[in-house]
PDB file of N, CA and C in Angstrom:
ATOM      1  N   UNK A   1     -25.616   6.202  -6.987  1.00  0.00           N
ATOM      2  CA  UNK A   1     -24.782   5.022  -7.201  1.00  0.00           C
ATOM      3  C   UNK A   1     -23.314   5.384  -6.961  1.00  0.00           C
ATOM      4  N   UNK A   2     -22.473   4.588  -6.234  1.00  0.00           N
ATOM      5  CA  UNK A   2     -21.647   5.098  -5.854  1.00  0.00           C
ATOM      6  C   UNK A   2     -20.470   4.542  -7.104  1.00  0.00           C
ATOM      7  N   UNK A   3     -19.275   5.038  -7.675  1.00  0.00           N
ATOM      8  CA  UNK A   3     -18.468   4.601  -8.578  1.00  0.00           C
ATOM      9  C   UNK A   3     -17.129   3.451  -7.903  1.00  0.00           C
ATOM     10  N   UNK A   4     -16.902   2.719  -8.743  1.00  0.00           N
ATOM     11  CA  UNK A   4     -16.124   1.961  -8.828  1.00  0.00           C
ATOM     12  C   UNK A   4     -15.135   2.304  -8.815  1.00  0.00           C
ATOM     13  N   UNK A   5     -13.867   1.669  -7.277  1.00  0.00           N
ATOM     14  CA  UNK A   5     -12.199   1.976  -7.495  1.00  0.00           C
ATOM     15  C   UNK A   5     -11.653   0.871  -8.535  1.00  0.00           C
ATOM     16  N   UNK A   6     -10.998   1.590  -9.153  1.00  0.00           N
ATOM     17  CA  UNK A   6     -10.218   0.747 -10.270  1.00  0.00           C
ATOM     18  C   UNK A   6      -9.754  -0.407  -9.111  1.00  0.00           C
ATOM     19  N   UNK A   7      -9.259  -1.777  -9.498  1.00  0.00           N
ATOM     20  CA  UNK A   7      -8.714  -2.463  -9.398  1.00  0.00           C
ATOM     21  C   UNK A   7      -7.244  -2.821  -9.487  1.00  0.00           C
ATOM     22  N   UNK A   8      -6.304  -2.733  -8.866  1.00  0.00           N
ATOM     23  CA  UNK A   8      -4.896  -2.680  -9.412  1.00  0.00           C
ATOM     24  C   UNK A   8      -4.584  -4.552  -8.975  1.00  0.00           C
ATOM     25  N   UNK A   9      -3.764  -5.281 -10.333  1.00  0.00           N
ATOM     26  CA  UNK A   9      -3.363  -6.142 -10.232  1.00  0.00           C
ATOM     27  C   UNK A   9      -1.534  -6.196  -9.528  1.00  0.00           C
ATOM     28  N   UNK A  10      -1.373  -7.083  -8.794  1.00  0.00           N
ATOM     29  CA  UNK A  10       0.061  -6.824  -8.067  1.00  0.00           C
ATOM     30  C   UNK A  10       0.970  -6.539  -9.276  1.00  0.00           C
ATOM     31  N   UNK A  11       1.237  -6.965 -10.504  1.00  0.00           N
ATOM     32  CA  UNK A  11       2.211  -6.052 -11.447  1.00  0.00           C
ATOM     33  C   UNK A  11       1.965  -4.351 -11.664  1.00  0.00           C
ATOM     34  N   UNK A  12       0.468  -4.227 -11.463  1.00  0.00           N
ATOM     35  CA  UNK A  12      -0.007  -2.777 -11.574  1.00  0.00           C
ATOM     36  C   UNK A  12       0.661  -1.935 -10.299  1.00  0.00           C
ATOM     37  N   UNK A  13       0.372  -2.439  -8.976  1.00  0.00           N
ATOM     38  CA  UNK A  13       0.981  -1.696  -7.716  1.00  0.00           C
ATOM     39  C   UNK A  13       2.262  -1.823  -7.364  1.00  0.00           C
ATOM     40  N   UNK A  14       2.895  -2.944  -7.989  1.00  0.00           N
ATOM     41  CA  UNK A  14       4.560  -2.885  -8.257  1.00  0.00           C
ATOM     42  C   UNK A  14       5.027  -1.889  -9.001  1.00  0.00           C
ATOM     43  N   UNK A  15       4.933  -1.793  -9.945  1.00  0.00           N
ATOM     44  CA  UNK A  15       5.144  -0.755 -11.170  1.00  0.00           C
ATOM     45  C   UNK A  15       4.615   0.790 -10.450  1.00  0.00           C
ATOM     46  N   UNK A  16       3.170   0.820 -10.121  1.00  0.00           N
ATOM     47  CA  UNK A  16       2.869   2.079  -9.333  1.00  0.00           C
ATOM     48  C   UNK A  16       3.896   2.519  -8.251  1.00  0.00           C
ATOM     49  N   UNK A  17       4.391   1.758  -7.407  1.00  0.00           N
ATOM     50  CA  UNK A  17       5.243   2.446  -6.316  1.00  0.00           C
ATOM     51  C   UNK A  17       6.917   2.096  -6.741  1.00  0.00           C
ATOM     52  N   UNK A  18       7.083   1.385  -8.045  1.00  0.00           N
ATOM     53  CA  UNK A  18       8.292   1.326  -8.070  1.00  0.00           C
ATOM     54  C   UNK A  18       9.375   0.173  -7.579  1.00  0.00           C
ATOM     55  N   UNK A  19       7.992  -0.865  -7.373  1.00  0.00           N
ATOM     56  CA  UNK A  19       9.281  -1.835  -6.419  1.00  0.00           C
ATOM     57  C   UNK A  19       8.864  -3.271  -6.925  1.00  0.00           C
ATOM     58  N   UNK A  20       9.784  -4.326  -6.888  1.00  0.00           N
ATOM     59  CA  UNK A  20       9.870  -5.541  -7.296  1.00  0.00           C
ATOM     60  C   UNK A  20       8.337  -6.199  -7.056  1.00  0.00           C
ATOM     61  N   UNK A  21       8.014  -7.103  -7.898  1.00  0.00           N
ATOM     62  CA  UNK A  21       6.486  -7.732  -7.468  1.00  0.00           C
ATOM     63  C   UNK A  21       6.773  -8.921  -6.604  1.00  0.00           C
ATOM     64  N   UNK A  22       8.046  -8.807  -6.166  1.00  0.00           N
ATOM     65  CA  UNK A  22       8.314  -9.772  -4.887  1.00  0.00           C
ATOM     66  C   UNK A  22       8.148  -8.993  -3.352  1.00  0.00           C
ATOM     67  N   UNK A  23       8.715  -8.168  -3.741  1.00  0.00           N
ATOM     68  CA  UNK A  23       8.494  -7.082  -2.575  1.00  0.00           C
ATOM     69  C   UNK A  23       7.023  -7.148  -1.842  1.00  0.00           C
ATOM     70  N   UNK A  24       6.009  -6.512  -2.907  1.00  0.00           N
ATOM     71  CA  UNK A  24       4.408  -6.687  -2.753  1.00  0.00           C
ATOM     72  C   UNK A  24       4.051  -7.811  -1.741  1.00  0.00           C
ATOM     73  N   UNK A  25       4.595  -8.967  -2.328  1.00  0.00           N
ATOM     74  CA  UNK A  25       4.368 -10.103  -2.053  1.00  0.00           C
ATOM     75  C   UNK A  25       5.038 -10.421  -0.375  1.00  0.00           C
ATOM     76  N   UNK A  26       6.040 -10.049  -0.211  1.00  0.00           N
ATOM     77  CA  UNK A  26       6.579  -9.871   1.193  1.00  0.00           C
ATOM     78  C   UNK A  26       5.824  -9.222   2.022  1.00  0.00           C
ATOM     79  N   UNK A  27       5.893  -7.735   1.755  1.00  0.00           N
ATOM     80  CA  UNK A  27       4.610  -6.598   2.549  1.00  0.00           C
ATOM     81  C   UNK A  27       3.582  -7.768   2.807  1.00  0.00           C
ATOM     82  N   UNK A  28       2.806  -8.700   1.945  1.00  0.00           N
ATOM     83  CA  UNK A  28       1.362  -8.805   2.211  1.00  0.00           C
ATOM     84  C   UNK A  28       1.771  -9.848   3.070  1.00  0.00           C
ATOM     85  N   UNK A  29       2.763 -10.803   2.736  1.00  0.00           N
ATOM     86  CA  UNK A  29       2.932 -11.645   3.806  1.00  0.00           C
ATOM     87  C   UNK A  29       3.466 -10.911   5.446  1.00  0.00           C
ATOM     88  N   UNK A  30       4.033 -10.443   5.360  1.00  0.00           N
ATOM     89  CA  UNK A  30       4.316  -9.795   6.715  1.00  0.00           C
ATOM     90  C   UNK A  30       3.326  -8.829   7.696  1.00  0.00           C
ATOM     91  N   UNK A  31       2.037  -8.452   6.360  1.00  0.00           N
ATOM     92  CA  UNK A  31       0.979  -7.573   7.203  1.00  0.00           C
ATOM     93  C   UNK A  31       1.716  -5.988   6.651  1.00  0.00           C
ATOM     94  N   UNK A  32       2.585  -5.588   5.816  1.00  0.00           N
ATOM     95  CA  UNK A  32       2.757  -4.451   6.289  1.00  0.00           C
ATOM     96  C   UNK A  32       2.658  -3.432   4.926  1.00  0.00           C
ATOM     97  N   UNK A  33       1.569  -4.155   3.730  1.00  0.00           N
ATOM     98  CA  UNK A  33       1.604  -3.486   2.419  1.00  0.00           C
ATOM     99  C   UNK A  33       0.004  -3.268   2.562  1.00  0.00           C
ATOM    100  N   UNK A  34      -0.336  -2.309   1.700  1.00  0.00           N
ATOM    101  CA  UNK A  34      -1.862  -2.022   1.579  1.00  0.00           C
ATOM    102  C   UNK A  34      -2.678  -3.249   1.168  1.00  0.00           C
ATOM    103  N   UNK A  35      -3.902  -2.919   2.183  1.00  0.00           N
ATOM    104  CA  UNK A  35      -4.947  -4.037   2.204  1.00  0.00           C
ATOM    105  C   UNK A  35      -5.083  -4.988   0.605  1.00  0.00           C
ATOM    106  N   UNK A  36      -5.092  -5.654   0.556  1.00  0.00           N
ATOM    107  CA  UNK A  36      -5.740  -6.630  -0.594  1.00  0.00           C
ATOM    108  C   UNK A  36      -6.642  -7.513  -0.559  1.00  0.00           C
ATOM    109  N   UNK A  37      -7.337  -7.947  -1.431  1.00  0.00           N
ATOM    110  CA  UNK A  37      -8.065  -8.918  -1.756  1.00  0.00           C
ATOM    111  C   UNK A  37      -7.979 -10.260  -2.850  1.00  0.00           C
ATOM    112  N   UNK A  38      -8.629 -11.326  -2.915  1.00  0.00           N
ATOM    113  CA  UNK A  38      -8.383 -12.621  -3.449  1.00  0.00           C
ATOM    114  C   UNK A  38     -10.164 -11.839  -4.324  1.00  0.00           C
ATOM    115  N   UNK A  39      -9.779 -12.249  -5.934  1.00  0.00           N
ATOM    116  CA  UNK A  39     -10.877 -12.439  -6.760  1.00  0.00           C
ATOM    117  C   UNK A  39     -10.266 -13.688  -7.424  1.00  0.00           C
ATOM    118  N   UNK A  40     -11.616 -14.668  -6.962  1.00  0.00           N
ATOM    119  CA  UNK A  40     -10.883 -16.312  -7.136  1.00  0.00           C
ATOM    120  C   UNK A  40      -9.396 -16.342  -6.584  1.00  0.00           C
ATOM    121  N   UNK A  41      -8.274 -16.664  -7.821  1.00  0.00           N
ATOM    122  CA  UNK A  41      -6.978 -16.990  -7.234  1.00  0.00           C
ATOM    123  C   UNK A  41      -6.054 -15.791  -7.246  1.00  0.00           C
ATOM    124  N   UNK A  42      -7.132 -14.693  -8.103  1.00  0.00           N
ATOM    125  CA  UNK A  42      -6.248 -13.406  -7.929  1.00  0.00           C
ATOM    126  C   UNK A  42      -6.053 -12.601  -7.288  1.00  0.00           C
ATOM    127  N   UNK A  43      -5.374 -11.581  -6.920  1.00  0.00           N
ATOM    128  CA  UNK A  43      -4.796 -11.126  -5.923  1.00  0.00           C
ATOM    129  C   UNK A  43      -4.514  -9.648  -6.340  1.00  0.00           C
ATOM    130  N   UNK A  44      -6.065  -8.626  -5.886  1.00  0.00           N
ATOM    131  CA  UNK A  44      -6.479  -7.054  -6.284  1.00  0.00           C
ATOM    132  C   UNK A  44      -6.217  -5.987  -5.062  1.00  0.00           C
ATOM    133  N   UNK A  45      -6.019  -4.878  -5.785  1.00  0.00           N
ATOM    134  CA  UNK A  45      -5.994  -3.777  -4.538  1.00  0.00           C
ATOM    135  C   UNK A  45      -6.729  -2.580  -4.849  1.00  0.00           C
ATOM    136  N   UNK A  46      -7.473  -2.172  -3.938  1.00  0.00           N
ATOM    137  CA  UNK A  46      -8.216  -1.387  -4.207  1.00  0.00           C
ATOM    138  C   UNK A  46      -7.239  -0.064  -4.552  1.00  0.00           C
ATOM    139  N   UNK A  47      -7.284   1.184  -5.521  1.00  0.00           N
ATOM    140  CA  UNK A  47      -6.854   2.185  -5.619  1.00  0.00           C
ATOM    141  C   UNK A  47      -6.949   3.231  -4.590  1.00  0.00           C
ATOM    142  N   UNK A  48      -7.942   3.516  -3.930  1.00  0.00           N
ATOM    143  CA  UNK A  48      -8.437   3.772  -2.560  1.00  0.00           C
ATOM    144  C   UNK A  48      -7.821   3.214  -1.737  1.00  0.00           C
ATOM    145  N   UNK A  49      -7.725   2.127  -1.475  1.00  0.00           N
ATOM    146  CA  UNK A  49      -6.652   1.439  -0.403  1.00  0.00           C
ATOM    147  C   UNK A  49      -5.571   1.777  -0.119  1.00  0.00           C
ATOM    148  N   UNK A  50      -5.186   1.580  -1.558  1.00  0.00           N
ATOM    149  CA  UNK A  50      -3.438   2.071  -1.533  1.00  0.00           C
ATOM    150  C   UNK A  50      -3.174   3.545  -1.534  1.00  0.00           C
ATOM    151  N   UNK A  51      -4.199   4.328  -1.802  1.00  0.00           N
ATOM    152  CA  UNK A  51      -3.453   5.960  -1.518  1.00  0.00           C
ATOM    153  C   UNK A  51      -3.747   6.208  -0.156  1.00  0.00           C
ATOM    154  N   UNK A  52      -4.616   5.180   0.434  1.00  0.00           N
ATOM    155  CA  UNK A  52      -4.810   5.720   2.018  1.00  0.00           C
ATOM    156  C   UNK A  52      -3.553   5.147   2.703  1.00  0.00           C
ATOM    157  N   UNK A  53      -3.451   4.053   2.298  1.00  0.00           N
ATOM    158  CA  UNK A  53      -1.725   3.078   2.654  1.00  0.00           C
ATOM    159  C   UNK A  53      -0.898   4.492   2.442  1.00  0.00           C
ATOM    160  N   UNK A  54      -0.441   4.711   1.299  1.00  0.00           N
ATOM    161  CA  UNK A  54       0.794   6.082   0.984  1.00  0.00           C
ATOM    162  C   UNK A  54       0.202   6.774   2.231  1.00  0.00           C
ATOM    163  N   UNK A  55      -0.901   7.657   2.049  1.00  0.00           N
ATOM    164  CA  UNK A  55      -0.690   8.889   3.127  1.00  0.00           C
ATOM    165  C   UNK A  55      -0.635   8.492   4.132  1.00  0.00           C
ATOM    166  N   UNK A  56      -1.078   7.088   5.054  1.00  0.00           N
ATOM    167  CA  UNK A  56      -0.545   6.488   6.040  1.00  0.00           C
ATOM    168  C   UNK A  56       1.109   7.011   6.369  1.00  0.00           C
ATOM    169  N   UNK A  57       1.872   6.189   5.532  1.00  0.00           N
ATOM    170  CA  UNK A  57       3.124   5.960   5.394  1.00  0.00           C
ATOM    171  C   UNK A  57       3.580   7.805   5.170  1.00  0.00           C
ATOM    172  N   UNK A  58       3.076   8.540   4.731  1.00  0.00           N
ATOM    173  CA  UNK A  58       3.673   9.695   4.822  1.00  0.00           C
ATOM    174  C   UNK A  58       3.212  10.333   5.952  1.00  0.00           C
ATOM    175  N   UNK A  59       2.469  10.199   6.671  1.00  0.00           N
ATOM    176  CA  UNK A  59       2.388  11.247   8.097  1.00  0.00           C
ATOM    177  C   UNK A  59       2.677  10.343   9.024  1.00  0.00           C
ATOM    178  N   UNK A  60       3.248   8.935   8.421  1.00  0.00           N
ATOM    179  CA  UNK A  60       3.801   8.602  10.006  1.00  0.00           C
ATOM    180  C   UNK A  60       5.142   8.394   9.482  1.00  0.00           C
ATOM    181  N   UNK A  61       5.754   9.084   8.734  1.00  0.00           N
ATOM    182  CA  UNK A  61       7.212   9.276   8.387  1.00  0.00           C
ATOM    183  C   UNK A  61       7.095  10.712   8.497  1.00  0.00           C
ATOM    184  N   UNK A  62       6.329  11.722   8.843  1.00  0.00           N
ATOM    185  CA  UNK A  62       6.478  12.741   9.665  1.00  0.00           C
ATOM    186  C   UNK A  62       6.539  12.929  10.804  1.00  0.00           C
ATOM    187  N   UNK A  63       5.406  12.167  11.387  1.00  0.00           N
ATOM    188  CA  UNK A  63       5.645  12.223  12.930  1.00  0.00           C
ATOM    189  C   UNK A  63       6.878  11.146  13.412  1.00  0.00           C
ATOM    190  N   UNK A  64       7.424  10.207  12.471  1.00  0.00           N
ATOM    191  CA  UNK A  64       8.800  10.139  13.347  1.00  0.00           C
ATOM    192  C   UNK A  64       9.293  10.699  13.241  1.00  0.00           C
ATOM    193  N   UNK A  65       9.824  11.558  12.255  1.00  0.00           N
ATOM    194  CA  UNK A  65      10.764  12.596  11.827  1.00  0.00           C
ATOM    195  C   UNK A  65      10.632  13.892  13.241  1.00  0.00           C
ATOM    196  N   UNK A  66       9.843  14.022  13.450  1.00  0.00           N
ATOM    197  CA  UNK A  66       9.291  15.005  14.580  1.00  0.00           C
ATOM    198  C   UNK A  66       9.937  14.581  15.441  1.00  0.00           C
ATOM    199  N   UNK A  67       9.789  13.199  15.771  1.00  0.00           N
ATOM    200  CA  UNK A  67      10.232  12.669  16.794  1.00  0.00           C
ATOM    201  C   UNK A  67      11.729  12.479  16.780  1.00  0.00           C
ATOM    202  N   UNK A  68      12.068  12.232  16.085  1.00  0.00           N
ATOM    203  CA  UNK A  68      13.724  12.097  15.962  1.00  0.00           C
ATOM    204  C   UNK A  68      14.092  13.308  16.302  1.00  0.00           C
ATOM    205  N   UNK A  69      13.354  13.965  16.150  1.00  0.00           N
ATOM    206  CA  UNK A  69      14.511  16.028  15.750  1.00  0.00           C
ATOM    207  C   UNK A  69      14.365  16.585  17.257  1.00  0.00           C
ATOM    208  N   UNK A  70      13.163  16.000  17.793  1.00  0.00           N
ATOM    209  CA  UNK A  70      12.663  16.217  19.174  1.00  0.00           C
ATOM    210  C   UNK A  70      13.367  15.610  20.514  1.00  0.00           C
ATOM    211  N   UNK A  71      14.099  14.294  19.681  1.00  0.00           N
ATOM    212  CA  UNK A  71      15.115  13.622  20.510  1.00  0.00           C
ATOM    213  C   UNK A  71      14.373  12.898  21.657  1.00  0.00           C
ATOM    214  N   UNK A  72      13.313  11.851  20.804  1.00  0.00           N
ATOM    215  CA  UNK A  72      12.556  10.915  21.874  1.00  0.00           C
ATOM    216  C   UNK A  72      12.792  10.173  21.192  1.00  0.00           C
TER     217      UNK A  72
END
């Protein structure tokens, strides 16, 4: 049986990364915050989701960094 990712409610993943629960709300409208889902009218993120979102966001803020220093 495979285990259950916690559920984070958008005050939970605001508070987790530190940033306004308007912010959240921008990212999801624009496409550019970790995946979510609708349970009924609410609005969940998988814990799994979002650390794959972070390490996303950290190796491709390495490889620009590469790229900047590389002068492309």
């Amino acid at each position: 049986m495979a285990t259950l990712d916690r559920l984070l409610t958008v005050q939970d993943l605001a508070d987790y990364l530190a940033v306004p629960v308007a912010t959240i709300y921008a990212w999801r409208h624009r496409g550019h915050g970790p995946p979510g889902f609708r349970v009924g009218r609410h609005l969940r993120f998988r814990t799994s989701d979002v650390t794959h979102w972070i390490s996303q966001r950290i190796n491709g803020s390495s490889t620009e960094q590469e790229r900047v220093r590389a002068g492309r």
